[in-house]
Protein backbone atom coordinates (compact mmCIF):
# COMPACT_ATOMS: atom_id res chain seq x y z
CA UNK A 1 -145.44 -130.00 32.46
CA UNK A 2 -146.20 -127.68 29.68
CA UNK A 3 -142.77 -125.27 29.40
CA UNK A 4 -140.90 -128.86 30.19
CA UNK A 5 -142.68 -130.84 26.76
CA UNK A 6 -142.35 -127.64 25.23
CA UNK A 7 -139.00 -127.29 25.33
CA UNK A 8 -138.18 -130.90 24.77
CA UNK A 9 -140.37 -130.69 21.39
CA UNK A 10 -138.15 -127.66 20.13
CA UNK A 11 -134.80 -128.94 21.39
CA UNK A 12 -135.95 -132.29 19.09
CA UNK A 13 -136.89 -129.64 15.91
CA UNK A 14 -134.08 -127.25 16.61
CA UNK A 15 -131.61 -128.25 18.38
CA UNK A 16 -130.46 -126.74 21.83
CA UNK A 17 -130.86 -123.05 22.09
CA UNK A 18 -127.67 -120.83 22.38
CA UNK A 19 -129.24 -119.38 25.96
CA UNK A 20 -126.52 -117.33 28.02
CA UNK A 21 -125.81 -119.41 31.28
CA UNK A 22 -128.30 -117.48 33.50
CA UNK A 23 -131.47 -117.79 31.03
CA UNK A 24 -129.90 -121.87 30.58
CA UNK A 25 -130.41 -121.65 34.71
CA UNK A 26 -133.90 -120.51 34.59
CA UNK A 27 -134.61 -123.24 31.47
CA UNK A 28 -133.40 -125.92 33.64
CA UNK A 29 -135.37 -124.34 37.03
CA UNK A 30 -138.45 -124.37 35.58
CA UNK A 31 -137.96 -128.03 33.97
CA UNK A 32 -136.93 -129.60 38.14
CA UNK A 33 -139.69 -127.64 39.15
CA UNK A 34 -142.19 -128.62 37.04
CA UNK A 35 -141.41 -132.43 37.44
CA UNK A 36 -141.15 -132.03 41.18
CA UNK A 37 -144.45 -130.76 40.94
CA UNK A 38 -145.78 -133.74 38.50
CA UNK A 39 -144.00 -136.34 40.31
CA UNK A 40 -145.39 -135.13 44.00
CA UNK A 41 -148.97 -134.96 42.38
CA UNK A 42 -148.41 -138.61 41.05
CA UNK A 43 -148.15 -139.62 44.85
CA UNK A 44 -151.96 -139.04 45.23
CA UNK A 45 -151.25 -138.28 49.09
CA UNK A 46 -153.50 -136.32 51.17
CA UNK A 47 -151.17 -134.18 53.41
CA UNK A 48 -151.14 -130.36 54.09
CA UNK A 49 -147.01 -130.52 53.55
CA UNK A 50 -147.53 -131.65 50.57
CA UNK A 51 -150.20 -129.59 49.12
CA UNK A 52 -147.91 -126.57 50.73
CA UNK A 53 -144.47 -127.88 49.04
CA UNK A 54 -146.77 -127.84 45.28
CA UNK A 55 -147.74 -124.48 45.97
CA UNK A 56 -144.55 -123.00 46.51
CA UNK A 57 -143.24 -124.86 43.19
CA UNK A 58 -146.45 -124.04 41.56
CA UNK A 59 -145.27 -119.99 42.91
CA UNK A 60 -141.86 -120.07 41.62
CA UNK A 61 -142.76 -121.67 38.20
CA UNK A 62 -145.26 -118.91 37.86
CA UNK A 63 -141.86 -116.25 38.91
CA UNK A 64 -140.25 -117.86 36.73
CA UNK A 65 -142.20 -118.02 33.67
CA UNK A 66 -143.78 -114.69 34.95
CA UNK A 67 -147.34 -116.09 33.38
CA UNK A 68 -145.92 -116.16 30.06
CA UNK A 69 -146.96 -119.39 27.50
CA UNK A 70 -143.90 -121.49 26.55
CA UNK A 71 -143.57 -119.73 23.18
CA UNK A 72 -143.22 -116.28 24.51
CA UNK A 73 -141.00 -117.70 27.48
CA UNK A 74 -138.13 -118.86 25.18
CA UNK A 75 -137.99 -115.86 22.81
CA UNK A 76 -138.18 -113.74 25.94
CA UNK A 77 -135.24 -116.14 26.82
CA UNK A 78 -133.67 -116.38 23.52
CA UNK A 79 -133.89 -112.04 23.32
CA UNK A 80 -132.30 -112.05 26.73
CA UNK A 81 -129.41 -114.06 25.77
CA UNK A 82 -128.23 -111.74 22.92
């Protein structure tokens, strides 16, 4: 959950960022996604729908965030906005 503690560290220092509403939208994707992900890990099941359902989440975080670390993901998101 590294963009979701990320972003909850600089919303705590900074205050919210003034993102336009699709770049808020892709903030608050990535943060479901990445708890869906931590919370279906947390169920320590062994099943092949399962380990499918992560992968896609694990896919779309990575479209997302297009491999980018949290840092350079909001700026990115923060440039986009203006």
């Amino acid at each position: 959950m590294k963009y979701t503690n990320y972003f909850k560290s600089t919303i705590k220092l900074n205050g919210v960022p003034k993102l336009n509403p699709d770049q808020f939208a892709r903030l608050m994707n990535i943060c479901c996604l990445e708890t869906d992900v931590h919370t279906l890990e947390e169920l320590n099941m062994n099943s092949q729908s399962i380990f499918l359902t992560i992968g896609r989440k694990k896919d779309k975080i990575e479209k997302l965030t297009k491999g980018r670390t949290p840092e350079l993901l909001l700026l990115e998101m923060l440039k986009l906005s203006m």
